[in-house]
PDB file of N, CA and C in Angstrom:
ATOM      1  N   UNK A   1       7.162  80.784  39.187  1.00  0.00           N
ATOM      2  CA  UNK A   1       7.625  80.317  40.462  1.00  0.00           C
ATOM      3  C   UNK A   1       6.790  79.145  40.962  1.00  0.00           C
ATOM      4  N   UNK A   2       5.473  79.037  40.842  1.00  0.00           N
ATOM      5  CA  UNK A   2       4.914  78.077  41.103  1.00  0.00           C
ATOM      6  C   UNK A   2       4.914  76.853  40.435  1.00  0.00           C
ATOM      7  N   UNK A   3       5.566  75.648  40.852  1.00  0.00           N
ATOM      8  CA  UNK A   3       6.476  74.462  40.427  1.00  0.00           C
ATOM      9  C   UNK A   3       4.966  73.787  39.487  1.00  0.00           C
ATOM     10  N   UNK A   4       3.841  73.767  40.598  1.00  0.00           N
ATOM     11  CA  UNK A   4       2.723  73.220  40.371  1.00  0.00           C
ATOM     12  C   UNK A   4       2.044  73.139  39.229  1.00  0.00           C
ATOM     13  N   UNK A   5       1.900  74.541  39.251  1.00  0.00           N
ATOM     14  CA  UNK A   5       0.792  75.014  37.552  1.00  0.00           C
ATOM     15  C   UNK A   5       2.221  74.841  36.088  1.00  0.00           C
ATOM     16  N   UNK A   6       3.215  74.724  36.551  1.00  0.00           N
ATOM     17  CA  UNK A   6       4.041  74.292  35.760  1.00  0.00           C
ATOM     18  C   UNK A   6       3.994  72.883  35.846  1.00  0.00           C
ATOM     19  N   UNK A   7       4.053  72.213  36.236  1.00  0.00           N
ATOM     20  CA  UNK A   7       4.376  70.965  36.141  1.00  0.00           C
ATOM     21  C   UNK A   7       2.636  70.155  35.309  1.00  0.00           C
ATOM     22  N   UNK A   8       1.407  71.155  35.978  1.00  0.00           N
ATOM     23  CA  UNK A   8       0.484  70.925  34.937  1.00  0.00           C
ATOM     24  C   UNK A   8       0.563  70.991  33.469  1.00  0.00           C
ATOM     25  N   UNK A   9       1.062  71.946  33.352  1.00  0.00           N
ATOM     26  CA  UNK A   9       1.041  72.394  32.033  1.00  0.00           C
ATOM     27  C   UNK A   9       2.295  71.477  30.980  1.00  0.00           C
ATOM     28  N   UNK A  10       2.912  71.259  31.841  1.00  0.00           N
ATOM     29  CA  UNK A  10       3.603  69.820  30.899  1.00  0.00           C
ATOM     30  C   UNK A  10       3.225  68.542  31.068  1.00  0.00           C
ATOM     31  N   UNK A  11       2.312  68.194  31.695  1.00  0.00           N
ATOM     32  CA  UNK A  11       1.908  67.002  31.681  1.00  0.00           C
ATOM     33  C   UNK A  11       0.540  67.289  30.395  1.00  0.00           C
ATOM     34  N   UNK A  12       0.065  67.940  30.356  1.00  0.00           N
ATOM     35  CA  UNK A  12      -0.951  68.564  29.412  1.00  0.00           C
ATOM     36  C   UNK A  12      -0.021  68.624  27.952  1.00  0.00           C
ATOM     37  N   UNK A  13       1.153  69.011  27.851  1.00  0.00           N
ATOM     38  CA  UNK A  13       1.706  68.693  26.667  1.00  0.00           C
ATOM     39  C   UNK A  13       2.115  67.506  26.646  1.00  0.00           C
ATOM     40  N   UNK A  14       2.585  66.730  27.242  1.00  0.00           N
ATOM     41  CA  UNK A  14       3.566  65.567  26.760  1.00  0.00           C
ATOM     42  C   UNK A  14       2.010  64.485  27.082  1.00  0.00           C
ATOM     43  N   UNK A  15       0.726  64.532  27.208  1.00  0.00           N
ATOM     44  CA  UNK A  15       0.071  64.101  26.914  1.00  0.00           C
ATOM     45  C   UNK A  15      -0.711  64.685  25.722  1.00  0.00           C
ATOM     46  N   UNK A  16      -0.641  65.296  25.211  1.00  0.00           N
ATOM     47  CA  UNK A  16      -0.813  66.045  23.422  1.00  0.00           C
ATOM     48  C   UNK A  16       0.092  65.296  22.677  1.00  0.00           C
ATOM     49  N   UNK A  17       1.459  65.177  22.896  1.00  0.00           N
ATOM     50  CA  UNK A  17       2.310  64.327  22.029  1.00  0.00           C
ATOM     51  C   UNK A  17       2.223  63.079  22.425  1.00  0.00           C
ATOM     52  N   UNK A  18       2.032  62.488  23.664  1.00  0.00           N
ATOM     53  CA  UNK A  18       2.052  61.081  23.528  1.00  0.00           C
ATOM     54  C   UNK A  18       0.654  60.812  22.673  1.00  0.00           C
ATOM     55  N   UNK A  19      -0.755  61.390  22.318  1.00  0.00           N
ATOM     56  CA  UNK A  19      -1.544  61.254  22.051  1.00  0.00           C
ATOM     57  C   UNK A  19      -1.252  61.436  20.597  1.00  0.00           C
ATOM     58  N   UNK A  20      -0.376  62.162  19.790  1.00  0.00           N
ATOM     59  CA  UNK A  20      -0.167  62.213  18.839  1.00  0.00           C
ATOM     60  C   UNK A  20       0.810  61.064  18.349  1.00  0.00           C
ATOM     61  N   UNK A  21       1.494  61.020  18.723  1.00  0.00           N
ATOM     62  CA  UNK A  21       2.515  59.953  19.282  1.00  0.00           C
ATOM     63  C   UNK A  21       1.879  57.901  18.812  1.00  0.00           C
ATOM     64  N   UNK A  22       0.905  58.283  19.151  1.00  0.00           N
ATOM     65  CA  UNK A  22       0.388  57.028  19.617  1.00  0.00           C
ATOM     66  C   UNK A  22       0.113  56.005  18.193  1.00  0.00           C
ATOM     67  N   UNK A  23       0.009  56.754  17.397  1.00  0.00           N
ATOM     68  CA  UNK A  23      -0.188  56.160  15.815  1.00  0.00           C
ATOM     69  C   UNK A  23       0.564  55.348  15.843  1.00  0.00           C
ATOM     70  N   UNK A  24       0.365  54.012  15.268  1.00  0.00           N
ATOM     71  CA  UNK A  24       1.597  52.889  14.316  1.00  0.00           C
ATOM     72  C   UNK A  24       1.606  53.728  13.017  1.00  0.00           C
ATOM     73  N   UNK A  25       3.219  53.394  12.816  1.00  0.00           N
ATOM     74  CA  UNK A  25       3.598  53.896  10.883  1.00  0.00           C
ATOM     75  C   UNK A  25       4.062  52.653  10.780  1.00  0.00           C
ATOM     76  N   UNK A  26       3.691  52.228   9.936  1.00  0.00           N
ATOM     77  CA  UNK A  26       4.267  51.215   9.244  1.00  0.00           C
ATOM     78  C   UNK A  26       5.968  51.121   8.824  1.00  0.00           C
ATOM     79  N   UNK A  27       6.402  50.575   9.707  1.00  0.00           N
ATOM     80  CA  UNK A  27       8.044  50.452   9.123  1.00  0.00           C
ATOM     81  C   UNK A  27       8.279  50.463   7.448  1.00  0.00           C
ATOM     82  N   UNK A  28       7.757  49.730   7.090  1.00  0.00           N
ATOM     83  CA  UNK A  28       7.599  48.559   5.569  1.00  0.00           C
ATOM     84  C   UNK A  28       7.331  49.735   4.770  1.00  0.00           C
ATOM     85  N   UNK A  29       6.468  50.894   5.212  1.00  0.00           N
ATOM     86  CA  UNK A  29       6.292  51.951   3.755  1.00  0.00           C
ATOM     87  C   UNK A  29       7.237  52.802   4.323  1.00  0.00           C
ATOM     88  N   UNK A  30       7.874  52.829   5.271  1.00  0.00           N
ATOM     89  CA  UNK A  30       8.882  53.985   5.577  1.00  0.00           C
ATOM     90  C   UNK A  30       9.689  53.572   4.474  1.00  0.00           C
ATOM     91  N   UNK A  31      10.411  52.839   4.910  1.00  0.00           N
ATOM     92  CA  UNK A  31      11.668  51.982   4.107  1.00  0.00           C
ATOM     93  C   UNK A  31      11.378  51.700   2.366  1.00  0.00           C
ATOM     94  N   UNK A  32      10.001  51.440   2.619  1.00  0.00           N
ATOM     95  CA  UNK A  32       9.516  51.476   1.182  1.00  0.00           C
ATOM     96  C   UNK A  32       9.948  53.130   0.148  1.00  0.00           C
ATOM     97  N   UNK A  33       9.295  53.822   1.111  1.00  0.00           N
ATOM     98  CA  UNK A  33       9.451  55.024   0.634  1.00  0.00           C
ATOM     99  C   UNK A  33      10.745  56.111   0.367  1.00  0.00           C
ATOM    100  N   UNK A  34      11.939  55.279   1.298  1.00  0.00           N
ATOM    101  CA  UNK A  34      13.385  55.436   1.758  1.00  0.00           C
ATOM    102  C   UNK A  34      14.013  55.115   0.370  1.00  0.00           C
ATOM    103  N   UNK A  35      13.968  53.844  -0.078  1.00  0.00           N
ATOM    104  CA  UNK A  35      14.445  52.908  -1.064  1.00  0.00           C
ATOM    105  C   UNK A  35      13.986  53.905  -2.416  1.00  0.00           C
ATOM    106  N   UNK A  36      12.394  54.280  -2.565  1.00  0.00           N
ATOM    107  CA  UNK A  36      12.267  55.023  -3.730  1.00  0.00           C
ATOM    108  C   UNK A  36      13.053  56.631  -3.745  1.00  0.00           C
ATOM    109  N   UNK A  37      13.088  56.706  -2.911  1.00  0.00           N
ATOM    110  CA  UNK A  37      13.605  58.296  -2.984  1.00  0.00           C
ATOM    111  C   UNK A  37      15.185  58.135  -2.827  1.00  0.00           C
ATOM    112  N   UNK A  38      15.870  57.371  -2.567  1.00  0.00           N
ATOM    113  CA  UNK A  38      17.412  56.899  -2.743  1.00  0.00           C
ATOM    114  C   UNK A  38      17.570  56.386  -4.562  1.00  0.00           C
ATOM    115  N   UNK A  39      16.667  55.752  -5.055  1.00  0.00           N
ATOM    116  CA  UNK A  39      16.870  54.612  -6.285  1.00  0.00           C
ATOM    117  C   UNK A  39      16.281  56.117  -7.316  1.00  0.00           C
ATOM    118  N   UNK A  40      15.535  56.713  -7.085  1.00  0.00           N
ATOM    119  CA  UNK A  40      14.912  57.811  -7.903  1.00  0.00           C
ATOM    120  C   UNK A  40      15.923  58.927  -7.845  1.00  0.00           C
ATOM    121  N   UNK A  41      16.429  59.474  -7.226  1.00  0.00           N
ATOM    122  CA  UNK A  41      17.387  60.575  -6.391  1.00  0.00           C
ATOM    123  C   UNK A  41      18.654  60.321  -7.067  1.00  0.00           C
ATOM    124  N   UNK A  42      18.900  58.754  -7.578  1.00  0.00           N
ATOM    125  CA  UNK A  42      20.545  58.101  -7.684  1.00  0.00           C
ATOM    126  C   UNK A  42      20.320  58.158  -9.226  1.00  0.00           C
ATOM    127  N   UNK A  43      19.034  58.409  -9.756  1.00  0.00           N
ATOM    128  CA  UNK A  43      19.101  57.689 -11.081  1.00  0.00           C
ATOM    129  C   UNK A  43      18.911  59.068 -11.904  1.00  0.00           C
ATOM    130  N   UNK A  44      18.694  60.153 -11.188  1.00  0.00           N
ATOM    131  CA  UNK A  44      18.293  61.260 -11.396  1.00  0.00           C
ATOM    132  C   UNK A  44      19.540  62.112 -12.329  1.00  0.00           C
ATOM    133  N   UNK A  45      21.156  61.969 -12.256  1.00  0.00           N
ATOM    134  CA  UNK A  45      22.221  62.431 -12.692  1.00  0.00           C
ATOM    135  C   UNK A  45      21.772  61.713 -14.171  1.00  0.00           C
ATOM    136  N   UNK A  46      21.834  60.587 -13.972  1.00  0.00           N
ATOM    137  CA  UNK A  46      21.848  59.478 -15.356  1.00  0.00           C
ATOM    138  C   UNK A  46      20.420  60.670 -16.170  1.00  0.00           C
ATOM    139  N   UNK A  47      19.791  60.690 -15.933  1.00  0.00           N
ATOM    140  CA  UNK A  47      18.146  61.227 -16.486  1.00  0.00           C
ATOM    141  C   UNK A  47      19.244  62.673 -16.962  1.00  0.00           C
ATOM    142  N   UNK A  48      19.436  63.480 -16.248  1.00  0.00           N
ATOM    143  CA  UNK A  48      20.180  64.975 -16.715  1.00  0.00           C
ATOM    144  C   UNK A  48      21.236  64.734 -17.539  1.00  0.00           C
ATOM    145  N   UNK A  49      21.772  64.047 -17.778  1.00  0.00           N
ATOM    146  CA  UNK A  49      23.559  63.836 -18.651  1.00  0.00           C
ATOM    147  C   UNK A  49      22.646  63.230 -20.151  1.00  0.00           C
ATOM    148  N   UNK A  50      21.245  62.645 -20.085  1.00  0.00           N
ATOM    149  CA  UNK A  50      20.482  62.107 -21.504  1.00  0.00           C
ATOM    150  C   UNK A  50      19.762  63.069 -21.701  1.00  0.00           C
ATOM    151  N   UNK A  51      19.537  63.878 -21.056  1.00  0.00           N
ATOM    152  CA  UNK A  51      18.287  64.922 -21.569  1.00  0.00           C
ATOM    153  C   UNK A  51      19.559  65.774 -22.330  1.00  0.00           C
ATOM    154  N   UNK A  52      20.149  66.390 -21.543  1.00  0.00           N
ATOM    155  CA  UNK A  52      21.577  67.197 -22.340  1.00  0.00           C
ATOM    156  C   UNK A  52      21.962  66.421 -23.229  1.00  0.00           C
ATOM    157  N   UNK A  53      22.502  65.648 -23.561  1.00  0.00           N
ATOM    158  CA  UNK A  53      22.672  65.241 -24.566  1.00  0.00           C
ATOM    159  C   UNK A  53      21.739  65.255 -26.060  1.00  0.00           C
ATOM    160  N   UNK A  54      20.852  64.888 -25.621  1.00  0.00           N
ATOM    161  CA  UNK A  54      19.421  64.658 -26.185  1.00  0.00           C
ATOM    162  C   UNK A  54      19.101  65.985 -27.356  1.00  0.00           C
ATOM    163  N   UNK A  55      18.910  66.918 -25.809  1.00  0.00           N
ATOM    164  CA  UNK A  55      18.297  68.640 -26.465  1.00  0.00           C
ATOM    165  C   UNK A  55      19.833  69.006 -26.891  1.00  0.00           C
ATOM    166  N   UNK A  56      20.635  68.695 -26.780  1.00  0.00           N
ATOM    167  CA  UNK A  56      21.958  69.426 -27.728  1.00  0.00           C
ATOM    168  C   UNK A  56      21.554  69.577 -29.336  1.00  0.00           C
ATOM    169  N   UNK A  57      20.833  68.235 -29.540  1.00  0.00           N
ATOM    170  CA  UNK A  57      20.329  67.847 -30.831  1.00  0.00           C
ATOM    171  C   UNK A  57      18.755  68.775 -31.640  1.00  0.00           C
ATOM    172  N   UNK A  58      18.537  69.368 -30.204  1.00  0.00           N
ATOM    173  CA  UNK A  58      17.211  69.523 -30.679  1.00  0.00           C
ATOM    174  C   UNK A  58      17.237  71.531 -30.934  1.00  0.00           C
ATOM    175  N   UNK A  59      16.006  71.679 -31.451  1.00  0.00           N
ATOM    176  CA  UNK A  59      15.816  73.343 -31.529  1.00  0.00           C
ATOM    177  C   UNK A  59      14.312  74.112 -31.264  1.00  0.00           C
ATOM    178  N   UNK A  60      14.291  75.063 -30.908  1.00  0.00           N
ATOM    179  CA  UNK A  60      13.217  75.702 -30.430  1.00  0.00           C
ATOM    180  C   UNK A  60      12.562  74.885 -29.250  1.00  0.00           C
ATOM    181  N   UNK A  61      10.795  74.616 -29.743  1.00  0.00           N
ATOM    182  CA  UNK A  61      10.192  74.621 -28.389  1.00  0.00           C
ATOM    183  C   UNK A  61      10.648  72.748 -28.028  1.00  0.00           C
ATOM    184  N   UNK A  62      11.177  71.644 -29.075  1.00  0.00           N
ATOM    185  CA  UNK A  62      11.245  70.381 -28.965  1.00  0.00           C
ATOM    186  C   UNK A  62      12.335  70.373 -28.032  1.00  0.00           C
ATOM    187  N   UNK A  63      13.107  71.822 -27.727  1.00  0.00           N
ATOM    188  CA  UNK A  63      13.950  71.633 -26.847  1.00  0.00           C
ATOM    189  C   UNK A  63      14.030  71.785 -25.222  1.00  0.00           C
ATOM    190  N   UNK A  64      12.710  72.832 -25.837  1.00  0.00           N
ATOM    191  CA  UNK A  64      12.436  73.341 -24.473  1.00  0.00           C
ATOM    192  C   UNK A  64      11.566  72.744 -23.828  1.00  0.00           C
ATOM    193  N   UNK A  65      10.686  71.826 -24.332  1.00  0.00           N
ATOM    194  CA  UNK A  65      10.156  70.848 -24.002  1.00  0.00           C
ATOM    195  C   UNK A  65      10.752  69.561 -23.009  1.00  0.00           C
ATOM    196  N   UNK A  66      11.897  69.221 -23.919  1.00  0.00           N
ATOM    197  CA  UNK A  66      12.824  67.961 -23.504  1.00  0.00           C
ATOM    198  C   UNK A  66      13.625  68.887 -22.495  1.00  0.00           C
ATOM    199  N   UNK A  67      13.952  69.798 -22.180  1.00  0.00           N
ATOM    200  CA  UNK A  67      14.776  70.339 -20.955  1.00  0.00           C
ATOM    201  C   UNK A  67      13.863  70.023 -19.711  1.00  0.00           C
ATOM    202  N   UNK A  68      12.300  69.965 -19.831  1.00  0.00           N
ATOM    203  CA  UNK A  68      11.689  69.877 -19.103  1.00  0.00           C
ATOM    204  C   UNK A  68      11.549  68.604 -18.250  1.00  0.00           C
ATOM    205  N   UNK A  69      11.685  67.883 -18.534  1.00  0.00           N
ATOM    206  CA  UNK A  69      11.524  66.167 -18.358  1.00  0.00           C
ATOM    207  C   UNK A  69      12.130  65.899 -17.051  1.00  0.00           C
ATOM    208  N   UNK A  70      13.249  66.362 -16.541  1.00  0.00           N
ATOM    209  CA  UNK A  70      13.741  66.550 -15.313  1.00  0.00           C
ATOM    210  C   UNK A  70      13.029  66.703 -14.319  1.00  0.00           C
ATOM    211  N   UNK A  71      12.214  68.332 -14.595  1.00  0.00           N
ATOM    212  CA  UNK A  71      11.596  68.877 -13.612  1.00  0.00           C
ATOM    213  C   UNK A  71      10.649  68.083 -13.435  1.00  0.00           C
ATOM    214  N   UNK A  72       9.507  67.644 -14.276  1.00  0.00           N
ATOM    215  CA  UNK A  72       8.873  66.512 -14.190  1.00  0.00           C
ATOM    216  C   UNK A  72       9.122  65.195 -13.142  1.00  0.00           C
ATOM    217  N   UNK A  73       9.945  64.674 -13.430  1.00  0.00           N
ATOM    218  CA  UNK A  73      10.727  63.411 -13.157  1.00  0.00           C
ATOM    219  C   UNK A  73      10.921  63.825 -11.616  1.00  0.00           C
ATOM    220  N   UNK A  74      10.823  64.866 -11.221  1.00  0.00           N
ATOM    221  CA  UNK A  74      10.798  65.483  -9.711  1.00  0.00           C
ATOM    222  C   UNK A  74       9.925  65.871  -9.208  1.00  0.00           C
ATOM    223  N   UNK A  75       9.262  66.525 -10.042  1.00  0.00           N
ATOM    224  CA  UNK A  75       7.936  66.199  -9.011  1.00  0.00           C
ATOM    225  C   UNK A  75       6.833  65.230  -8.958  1.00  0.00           C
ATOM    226  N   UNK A  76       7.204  64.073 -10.008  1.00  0.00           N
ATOM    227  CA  UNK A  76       7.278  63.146  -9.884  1.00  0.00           C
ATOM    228  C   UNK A  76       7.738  62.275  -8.225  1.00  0.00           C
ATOM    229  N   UNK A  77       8.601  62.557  -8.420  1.00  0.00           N
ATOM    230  CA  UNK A  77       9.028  61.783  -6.895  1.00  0.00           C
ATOM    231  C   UNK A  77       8.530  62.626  -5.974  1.00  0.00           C
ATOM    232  N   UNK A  78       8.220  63.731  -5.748  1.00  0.00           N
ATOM    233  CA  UNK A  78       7.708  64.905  -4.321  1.00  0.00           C
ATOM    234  C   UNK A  78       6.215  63.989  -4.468  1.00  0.00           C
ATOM    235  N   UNK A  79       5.547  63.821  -5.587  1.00  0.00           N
ATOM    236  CA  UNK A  79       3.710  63.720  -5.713  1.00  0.00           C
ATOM    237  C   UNK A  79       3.868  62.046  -4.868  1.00  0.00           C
ATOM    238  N   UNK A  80       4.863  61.419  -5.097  1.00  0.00           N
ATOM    239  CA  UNK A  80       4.893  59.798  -4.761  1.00  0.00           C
ATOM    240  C   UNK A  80       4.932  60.124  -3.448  1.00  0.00           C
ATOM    241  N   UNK A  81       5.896  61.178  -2.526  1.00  0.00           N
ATOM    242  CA  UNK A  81       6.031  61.012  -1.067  1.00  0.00           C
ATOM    243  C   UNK A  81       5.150  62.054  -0.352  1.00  0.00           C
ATOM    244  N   UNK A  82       4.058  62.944  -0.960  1.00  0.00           N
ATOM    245  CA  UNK A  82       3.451  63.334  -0.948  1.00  0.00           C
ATOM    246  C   UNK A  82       2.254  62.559  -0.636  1.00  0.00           C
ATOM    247  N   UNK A  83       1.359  61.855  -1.434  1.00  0.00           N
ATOM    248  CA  UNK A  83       1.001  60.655  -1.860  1.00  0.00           C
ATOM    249  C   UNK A  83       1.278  59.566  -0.573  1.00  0.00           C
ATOM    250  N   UNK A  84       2.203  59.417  -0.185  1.00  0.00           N
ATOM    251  CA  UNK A  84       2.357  58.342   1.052  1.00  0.00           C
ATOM    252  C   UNK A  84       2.090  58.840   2.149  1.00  0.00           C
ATOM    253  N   UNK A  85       2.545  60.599   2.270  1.00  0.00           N
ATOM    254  CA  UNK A  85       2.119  61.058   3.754  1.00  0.00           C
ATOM    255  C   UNK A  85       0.764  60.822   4.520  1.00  0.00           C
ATOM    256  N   UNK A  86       0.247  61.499   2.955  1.00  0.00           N
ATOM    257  CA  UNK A  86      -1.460  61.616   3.217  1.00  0.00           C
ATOM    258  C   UNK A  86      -1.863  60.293   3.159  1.00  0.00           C
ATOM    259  N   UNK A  87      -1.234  59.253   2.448  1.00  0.00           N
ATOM    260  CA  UNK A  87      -2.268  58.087   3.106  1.00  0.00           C
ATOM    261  C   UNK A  87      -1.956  57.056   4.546  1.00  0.00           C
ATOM    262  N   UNK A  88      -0.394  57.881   4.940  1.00  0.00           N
ATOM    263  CA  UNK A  88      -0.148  56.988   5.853  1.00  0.00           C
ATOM    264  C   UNK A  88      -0.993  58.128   7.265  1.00  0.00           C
ATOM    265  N   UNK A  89      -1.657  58.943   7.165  1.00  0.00           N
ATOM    266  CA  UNK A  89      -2.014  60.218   7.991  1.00  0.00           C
ATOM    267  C   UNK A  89      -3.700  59.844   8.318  1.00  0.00           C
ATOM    268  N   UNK A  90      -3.850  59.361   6.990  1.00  0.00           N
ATOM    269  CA  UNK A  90      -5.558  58.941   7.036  1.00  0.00           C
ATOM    270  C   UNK A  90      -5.996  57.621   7.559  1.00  0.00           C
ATOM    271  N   UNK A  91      -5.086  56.712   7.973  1.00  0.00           N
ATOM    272  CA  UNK A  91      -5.407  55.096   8.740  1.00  0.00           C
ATOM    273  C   UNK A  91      -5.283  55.818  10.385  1.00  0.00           C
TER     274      UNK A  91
END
């Protein structure tokens, strides 16, 4: 009921977020990072339709190996935007 100690207590938050808030991100690695995960993401079908193909040919572990390359190839791209968080977090 008291408007007051409420109205403290959000000025106490929305000065926590404007304070968090307050960082520059760099547009340029957003977009940077936009572009890789669209161009990596798009190219990703093409990568699965050659690996299948590929291990059709193959047997035992050379196959199970080459089935793998995908999963790779993905976290591959998670370690890259991974990788950008933490350095855009540490300036």
């Amino acid at each position: 009921e008291n408007g007051r100690s409420t109205g403290t207590l959000v000025n106490k938050q929305t000065g926590g977020v404007s304070e968090m808030a307050s960082g520059n991100i760099d547009v340029r690695s957003i977009i940077g990072v936009l572009v890789v995960l669209i161009v990596g993401l798009s190219v990703l079908p093409i990568i699965l339709d050659a690996v299948a193909t590929a291990a059709a040919s193959l047997t035992g572990a050379a196959q199970t190996m080459f089935n793998l390359i995908p999963l790779f190839y993905v976290i591959a791209l998670l370690l890259a935007v991974i990788y950008w968080a933490v350095g855009t977090t540490k300036k």
